[in-house]
PDB file of N, CA and C in Angstrom:
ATOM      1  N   UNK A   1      83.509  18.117  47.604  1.00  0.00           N
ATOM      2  CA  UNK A   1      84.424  19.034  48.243  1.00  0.00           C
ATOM      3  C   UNK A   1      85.582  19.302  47.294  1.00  0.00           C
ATOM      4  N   UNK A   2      86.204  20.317  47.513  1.00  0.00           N
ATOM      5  CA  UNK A   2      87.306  20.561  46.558  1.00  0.00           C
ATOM      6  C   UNK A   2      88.400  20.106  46.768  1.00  0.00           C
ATOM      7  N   UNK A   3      89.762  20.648  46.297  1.00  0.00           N
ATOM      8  CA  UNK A   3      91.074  20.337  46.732  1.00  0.00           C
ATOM      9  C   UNK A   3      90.983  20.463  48.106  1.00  0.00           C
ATOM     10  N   UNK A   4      91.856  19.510  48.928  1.00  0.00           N
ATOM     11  CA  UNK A   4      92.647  20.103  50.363  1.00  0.00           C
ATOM     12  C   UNK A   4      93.286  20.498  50.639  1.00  0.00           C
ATOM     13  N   UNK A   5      93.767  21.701  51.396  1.00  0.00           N
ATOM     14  CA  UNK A   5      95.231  21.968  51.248  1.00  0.00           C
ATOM     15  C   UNK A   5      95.199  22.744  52.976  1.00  0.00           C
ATOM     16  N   UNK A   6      96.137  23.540  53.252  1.00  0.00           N
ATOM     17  CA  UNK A   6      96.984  23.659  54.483  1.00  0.00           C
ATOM     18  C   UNK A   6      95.313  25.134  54.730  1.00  0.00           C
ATOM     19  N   UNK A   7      95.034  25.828  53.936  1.00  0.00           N
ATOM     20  CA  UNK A   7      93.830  26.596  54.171  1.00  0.00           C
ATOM     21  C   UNK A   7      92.938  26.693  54.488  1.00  0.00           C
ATOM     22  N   UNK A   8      92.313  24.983  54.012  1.00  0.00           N
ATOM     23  CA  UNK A   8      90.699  24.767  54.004  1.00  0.00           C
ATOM     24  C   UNK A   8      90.684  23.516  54.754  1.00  0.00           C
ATOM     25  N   UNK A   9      92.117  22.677  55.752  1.00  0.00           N
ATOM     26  CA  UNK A   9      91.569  22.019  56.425  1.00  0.00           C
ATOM     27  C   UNK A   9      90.638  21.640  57.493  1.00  0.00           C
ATOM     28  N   UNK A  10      90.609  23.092  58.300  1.00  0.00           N
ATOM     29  CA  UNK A  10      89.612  22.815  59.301  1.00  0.00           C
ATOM     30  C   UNK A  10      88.104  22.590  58.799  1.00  0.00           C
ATOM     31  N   UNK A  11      88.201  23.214  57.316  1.00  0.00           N
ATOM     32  CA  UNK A  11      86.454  22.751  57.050  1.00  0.00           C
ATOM     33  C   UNK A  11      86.671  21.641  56.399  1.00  0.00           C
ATOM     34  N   UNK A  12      87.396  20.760  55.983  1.00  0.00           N
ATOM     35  CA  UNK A  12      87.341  19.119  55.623  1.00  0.00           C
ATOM     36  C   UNK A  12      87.256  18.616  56.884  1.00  0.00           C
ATOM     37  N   UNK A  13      88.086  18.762  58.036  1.00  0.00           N
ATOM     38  CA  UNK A  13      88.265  17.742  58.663  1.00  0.00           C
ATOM     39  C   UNK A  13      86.699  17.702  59.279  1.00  0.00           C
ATOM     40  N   UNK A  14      85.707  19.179  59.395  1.00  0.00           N
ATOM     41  CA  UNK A  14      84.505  19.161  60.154  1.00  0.00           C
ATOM     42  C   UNK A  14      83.520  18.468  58.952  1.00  0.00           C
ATOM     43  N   UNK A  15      84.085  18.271  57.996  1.00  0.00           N
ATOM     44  CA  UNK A  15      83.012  17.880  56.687  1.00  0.00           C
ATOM     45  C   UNK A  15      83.080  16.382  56.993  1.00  0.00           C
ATOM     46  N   UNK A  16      84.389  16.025  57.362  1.00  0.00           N
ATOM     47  CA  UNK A  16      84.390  14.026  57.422  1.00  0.00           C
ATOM     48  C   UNK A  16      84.002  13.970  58.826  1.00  0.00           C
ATOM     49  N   UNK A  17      84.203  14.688  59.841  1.00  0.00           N
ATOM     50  CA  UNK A  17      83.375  14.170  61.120  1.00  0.00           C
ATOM     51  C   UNK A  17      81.999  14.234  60.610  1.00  0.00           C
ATOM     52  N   UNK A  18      81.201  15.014  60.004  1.00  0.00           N
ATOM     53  CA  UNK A  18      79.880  15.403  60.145  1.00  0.00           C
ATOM     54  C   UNK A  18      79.295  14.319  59.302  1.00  0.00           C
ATOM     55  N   UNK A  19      79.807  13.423  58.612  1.00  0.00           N
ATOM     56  CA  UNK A  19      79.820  12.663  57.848  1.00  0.00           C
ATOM     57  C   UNK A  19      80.247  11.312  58.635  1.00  0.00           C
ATOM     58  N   UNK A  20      81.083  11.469  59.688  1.00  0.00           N
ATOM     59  CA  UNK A  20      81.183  10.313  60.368  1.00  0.00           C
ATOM     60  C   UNK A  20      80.326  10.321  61.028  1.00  0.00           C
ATOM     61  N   UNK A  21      78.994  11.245  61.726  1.00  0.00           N
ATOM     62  CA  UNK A  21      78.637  11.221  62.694  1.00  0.00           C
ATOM     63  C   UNK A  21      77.086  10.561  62.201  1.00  0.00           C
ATOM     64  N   UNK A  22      77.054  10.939  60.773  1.00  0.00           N
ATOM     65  CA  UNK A  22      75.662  10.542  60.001  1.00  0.00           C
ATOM     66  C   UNK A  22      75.866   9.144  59.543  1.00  0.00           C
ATOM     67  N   UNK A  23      77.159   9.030  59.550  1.00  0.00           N
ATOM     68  CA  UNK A  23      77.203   7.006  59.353  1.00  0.00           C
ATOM     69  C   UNK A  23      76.976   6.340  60.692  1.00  0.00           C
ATOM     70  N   UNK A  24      77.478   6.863  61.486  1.00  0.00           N
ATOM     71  CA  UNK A  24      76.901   6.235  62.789  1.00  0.00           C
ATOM     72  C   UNK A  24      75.264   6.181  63.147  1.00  0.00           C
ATOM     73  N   UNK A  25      74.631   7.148  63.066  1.00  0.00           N
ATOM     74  CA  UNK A  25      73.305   7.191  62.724  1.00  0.00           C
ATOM     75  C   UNK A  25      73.067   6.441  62.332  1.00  0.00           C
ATOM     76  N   UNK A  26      73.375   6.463  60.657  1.00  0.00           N
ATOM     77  CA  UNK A  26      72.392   5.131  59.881  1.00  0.00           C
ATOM     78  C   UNK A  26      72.750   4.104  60.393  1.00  0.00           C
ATOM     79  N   UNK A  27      74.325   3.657  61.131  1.00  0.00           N
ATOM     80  CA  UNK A  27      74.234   2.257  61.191  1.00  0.00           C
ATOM     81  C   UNK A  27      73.403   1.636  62.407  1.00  0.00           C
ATOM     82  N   UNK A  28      72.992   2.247  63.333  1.00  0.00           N
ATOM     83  CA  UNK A  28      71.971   2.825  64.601  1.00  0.00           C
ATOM     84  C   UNK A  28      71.246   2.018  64.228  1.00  0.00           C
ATOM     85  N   UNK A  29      70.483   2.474  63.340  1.00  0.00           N
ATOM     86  CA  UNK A  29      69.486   2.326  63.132  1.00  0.00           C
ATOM     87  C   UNK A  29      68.955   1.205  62.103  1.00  0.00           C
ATOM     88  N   UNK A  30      70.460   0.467  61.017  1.00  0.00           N
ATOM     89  CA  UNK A  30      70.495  -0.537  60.609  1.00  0.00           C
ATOM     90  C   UNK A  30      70.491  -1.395  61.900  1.00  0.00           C
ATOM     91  N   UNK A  31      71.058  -1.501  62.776  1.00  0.00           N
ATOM     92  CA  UNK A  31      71.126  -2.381  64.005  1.00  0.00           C
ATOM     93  C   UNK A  31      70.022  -2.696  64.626  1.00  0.00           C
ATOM     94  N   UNK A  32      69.017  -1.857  64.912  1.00  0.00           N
ATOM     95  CA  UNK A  32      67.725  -1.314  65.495  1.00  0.00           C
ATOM     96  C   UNK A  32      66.688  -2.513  64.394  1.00  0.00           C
ATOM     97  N   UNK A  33      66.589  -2.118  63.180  1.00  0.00           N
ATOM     98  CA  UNK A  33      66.549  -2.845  62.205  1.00  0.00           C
ATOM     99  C   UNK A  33      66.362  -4.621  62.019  1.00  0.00           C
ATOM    100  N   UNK A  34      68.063  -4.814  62.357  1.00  0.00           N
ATOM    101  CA  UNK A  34      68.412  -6.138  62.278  1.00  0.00           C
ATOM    102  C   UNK A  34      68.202  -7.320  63.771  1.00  0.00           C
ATOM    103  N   UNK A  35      68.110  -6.534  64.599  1.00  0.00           N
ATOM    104  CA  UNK A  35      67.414  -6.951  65.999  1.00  0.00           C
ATOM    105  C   UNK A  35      65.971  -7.166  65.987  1.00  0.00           C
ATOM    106  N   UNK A  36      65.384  -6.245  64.725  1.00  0.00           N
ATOM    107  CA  UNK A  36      63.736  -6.575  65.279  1.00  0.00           C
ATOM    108  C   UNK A  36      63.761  -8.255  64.357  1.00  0.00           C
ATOM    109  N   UNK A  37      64.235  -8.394  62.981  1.00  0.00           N
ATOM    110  CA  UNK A  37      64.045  -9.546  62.419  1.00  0.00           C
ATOM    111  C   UNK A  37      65.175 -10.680  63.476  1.00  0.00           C
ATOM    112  N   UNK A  38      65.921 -10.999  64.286  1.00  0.00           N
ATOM    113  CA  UNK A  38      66.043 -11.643  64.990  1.00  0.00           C
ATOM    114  C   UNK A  38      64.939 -12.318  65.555  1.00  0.00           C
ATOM    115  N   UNK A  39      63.849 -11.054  66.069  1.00  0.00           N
ATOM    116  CA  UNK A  39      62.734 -11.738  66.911  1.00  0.00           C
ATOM    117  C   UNK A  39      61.674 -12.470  66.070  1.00  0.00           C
ATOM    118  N   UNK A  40      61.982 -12.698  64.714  1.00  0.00           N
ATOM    119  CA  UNK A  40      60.550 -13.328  64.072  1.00  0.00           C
ATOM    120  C   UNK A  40      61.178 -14.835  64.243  1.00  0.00           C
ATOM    121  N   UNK A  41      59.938 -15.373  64.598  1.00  0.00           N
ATOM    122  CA  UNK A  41      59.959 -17.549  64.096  1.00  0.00           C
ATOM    123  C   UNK A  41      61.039 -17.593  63.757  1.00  0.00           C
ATOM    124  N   UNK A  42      61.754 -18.726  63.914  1.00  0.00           N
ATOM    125  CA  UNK A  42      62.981 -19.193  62.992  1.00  0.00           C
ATOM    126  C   UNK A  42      61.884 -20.198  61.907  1.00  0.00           C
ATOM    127  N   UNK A  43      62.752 -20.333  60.500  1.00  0.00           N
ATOM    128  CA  UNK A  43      62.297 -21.274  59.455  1.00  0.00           C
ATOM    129  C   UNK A  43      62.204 -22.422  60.373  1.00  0.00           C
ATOM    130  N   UNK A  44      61.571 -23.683  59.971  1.00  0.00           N
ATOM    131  CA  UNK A  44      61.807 -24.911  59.745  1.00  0.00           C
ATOM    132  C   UNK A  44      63.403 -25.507  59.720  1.00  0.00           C
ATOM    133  N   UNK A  45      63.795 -26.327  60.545  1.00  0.00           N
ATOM    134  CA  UNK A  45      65.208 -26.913  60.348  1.00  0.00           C
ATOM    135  C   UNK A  45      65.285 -27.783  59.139  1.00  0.00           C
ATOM    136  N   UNK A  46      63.876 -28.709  59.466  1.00  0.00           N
ATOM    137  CA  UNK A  46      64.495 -29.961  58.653  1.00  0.00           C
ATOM    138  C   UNK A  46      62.909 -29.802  57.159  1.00  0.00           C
ATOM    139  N   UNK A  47      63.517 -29.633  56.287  1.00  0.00           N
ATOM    140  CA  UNK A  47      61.969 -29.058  55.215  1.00  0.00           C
ATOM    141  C   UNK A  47      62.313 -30.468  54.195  1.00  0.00           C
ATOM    142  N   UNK A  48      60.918 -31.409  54.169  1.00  0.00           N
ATOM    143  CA  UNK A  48      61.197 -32.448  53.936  1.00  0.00           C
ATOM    144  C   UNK A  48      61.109 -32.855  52.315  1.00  0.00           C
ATOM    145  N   UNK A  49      62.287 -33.662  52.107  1.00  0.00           N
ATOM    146  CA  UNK A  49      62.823 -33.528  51.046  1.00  0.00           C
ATOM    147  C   UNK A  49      61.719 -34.244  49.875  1.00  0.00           C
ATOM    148  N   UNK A  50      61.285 -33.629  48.360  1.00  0.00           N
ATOM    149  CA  UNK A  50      60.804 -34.305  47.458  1.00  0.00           C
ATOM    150  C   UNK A  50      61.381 -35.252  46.419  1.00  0.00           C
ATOM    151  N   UNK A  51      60.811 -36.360  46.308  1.00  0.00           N
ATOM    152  CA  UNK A  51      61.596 -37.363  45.490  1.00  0.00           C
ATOM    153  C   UNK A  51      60.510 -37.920  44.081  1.00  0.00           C
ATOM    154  N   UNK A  52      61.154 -37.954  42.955  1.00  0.00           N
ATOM    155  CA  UNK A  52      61.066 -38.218  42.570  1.00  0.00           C
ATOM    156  C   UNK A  52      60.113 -39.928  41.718  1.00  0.00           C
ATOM    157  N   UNK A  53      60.015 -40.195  40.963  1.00  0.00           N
ATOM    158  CA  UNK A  53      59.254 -41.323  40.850  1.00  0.00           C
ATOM    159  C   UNK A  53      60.417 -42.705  40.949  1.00  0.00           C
ATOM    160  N   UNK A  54      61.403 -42.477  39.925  1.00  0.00           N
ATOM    161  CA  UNK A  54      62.792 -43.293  39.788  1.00  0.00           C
ATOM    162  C   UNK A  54      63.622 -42.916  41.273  1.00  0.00           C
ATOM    163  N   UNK A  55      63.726 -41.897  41.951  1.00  0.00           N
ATOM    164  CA  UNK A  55      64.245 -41.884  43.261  1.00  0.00           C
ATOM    165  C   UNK A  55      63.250 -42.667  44.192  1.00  0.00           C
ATOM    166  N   UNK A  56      61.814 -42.899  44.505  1.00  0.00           N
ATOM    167  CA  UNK A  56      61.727 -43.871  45.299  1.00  0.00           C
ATOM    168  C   UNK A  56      61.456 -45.389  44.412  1.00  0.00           C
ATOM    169  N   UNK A  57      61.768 -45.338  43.771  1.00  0.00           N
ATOM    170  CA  UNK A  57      61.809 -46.586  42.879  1.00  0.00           C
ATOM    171  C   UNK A  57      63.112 -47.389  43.242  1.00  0.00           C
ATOM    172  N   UNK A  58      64.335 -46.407  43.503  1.00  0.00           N
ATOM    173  CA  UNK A  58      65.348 -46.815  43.952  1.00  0.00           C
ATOM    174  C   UNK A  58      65.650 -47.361  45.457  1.00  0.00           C
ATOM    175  N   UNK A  59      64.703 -46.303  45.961  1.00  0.00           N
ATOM    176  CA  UNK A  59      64.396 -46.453  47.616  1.00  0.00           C
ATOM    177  C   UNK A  59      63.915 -47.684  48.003  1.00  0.00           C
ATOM    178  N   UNK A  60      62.515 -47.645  47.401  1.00  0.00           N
ATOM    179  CA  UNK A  60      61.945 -49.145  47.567  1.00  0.00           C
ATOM    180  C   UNK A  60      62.422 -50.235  47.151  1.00  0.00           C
ATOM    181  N   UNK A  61      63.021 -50.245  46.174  1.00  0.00           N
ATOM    182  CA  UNK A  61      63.523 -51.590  45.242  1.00  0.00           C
ATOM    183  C   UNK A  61      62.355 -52.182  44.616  1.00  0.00           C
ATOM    184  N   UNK A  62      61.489 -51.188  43.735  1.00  0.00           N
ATOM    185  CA  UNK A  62      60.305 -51.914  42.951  1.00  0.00           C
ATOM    186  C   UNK A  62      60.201 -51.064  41.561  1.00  0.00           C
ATOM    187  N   UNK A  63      59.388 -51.289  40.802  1.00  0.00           N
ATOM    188  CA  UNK A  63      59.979 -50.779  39.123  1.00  0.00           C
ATOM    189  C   UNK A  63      58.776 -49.711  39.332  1.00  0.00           C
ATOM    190  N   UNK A  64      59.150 -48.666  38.491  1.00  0.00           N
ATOM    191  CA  UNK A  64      58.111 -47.569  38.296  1.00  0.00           C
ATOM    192  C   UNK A  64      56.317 -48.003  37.573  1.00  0.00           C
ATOM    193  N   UNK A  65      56.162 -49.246  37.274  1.00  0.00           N
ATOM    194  CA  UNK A  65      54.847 -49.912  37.170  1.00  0.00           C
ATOM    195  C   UNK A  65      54.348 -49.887  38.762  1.00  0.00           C
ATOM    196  N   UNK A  66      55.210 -50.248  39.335  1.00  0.00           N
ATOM    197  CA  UNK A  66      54.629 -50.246  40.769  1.00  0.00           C
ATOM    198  C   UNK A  66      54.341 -49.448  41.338  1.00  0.00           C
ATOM    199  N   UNK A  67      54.765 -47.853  41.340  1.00  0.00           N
ATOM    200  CA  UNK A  67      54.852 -46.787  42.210  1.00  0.00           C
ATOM    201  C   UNK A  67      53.383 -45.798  41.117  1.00  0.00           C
ATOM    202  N   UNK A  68      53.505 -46.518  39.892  1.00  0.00           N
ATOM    203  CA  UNK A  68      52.167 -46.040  39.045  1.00  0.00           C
ATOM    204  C   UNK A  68      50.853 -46.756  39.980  1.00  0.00           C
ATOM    205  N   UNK A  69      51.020 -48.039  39.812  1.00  0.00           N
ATOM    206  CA  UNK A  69      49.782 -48.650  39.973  1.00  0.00           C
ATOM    207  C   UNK A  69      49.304 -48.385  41.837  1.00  0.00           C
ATOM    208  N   UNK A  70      50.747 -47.992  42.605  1.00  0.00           N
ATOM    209  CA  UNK A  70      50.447 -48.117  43.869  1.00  0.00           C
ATOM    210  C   UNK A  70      49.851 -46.154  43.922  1.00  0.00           C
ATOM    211  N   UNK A  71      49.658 -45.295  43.035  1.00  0.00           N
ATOM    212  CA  UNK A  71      49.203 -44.124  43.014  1.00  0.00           C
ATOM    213  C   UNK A  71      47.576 -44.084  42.657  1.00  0.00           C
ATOM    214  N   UNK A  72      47.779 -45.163  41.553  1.00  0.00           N
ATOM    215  CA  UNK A  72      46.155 -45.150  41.163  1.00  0.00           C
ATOM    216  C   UNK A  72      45.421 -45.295  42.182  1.00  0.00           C
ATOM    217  N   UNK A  73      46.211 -46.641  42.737  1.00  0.00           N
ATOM    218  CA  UNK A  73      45.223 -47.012  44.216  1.00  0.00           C
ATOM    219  C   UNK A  73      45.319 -46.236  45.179  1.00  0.00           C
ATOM    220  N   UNK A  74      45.843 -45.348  45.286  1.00  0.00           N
ATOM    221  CA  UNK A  74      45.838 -44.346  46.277  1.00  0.00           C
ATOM    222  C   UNK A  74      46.307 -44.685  48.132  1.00  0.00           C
ATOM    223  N   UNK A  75      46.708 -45.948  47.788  1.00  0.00           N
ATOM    224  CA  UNK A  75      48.188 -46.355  48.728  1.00  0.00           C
ATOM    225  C   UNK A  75      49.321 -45.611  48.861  1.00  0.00           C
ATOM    226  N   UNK A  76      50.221 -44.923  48.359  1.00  0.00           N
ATOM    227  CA  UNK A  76      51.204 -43.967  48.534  1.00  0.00           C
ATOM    228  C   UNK A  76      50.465 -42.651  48.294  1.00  0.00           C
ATOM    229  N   UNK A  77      50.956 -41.892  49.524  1.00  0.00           N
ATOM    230  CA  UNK A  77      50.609 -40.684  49.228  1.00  0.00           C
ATOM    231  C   UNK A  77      51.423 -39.758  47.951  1.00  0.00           C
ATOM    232  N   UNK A  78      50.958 -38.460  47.296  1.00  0.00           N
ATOM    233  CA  UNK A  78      52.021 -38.248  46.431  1.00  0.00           C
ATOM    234  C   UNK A  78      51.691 -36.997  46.195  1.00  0.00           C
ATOM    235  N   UNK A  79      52.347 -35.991  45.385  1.00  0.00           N
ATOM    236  CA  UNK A  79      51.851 -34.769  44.862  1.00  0.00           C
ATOM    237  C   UNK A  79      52.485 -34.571  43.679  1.00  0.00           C
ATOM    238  N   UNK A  80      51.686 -33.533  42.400  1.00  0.00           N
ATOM    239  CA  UNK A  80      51.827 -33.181  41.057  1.00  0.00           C
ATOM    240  C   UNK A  80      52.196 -31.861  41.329  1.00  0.00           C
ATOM    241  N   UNK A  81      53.428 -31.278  40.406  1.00  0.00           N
ATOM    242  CA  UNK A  81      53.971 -29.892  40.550  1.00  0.00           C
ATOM    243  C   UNK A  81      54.007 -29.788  38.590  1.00  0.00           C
ATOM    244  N   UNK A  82      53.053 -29.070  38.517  1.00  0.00           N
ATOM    245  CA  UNK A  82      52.946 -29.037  36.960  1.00  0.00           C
ATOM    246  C   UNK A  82      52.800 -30.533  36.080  1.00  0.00           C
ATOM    247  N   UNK A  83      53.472 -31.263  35.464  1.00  0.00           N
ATOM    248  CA  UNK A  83      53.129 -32.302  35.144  1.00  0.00           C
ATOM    249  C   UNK A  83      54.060 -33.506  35.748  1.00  0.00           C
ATOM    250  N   UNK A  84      54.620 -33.269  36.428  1.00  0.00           N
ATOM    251  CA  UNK A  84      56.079 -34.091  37.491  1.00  0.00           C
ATOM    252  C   UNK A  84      54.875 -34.512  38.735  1.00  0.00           C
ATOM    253  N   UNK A  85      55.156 -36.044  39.001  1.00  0.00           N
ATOM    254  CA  UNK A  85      55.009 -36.876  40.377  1.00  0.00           C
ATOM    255  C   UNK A  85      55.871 -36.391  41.215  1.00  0.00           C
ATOM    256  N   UNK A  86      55.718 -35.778  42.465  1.00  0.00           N
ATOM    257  CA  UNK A  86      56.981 -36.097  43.765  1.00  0.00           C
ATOM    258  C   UNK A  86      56.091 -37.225  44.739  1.00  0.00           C
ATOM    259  N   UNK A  87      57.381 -37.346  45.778  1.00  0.00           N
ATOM    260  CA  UNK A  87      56.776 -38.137  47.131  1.00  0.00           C
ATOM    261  C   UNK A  87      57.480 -37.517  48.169  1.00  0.00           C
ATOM    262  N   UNK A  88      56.948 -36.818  49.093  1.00  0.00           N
ATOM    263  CA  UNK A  88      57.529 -36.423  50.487  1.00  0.00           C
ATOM    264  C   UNK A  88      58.558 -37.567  51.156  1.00  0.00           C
ATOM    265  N   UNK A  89      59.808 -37.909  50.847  1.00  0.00           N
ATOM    266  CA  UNK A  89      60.218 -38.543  51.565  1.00  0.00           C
ATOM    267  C   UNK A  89      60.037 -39.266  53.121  1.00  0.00           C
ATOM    268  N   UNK A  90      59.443 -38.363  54.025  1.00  0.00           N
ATOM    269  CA  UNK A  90      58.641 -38.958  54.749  1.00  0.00           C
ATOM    270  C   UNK A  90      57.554 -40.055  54.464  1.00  0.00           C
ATOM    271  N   UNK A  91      57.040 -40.026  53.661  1.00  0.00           N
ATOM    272  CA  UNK A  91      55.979 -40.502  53.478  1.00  0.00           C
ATOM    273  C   UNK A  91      56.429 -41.581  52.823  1.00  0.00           C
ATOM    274  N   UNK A  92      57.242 -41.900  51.863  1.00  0.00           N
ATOM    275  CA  UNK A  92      57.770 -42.982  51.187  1.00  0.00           C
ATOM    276  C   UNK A  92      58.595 -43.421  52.407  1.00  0.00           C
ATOM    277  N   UNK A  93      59.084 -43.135  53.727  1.00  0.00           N
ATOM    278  CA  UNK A  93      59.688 -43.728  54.600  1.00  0.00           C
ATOM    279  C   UNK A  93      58.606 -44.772  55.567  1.00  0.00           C
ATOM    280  N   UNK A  94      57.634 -44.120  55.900  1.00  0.00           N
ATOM    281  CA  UNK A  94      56.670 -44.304  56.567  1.00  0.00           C
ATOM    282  C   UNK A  94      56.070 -45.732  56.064  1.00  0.00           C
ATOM    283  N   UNK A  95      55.867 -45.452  54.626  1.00  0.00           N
ATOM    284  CA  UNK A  95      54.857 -46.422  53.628  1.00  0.00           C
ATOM    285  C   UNK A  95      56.023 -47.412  54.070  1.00  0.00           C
ATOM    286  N   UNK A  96      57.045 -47.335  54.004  1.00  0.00           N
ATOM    287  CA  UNK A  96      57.456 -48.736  54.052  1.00  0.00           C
ATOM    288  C   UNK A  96      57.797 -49.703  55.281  1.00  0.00           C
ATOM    289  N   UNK A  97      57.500 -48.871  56.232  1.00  0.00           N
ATOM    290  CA  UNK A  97      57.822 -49.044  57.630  1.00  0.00           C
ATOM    291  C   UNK A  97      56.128 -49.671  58.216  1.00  0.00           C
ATOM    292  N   UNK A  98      55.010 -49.724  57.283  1.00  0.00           N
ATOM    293  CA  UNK A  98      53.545 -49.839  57.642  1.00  0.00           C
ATOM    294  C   UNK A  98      53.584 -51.790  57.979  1.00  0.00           C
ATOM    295  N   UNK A  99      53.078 -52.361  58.604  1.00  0.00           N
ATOM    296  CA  UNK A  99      53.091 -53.711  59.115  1.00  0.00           C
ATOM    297  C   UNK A  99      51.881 -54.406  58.786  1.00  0.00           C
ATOM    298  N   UNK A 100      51.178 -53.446  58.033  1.00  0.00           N
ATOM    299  CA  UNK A 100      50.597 -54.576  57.249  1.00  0.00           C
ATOM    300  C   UNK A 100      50.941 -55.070  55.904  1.00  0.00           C
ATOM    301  N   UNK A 101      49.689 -55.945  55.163  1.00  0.00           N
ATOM    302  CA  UNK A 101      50.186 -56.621  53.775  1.00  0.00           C
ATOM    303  C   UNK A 101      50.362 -55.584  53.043  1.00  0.00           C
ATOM    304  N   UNK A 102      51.369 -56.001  52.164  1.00  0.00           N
ATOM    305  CA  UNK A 102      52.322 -55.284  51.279  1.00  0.00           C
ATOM    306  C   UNK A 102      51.871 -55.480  50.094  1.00  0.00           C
ATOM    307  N   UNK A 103      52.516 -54.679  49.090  1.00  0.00           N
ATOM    308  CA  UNK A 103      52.378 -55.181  47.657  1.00  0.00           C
ATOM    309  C   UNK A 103      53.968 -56.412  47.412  1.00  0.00           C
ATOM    310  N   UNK A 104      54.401 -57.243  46.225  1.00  0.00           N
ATOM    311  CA  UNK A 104      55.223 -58.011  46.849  1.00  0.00           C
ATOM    312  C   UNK A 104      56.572 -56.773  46.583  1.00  0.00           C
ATOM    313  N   UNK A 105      56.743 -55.915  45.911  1.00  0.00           N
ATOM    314  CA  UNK A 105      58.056 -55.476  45.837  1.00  0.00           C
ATOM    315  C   UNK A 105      58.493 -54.351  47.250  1.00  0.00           C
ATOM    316  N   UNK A 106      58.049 -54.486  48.206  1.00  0.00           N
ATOM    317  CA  UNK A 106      58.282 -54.156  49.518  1.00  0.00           C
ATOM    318  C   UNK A 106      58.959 -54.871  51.107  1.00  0.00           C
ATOM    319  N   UNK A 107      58.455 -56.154  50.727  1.00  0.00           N
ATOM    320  CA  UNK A 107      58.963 -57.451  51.694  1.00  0.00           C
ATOM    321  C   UNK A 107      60.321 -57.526  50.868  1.00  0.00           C
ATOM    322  N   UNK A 108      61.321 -57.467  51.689  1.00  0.00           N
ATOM    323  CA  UNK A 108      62.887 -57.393  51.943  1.00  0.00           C
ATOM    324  C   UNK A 108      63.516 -58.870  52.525  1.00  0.00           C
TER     325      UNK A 108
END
């Protein structure tokens, strides 16, 4: 639009309503929008945390020979993300909470 002045206000002021009236629109319809993703699933609250080999090494109180040899045997559950060990914290909670025989760096 050009200059404003005392001449050409009545066609500015109809240029910023017509312009107010098309922002209301879009935001309509942003709203319309943001209500439908309300209705999907919520995420997961609690997404369970991965630890490390030296983090449950710390957990358990046993040396990383142990958390090797207790993988070979396929006693702790575990997973590989490229060439990195994790342990689902759950699962390293669980393992230690189990009532049967232990290996000895588990008895507290």
């Amino acid at each position: 639009m050009n200059e404003i002045n005392h001449n050409n206000l009545p066609e500015a002021v109809e240029a910023i309503y017509k312009e107010l009236l098309d922002t209301r629109k879009l935001l309509g319809e942003v709203m319309i929008k943001l209500d439908s993703y309300s209705s999907a699933p919520p995420l997961p609250e609690y997404i369970d945390e991965l630890l490390t080999i030296s983090q449950v090494c710390e957990y358990l109180k046993v040396k990383p020979n142990t958390i090797h040899r207790w993988k070979r045997n396929m006693s702790i559950p575990y997973q590989k993300i490229g060439t990195k060990t994790y342990f689902r914290k759950s699962d390293v909670v669980n393992y230690n909470k189990i009532e049967t025989k232990k290996p000895r760096g588990l008895r507290r």
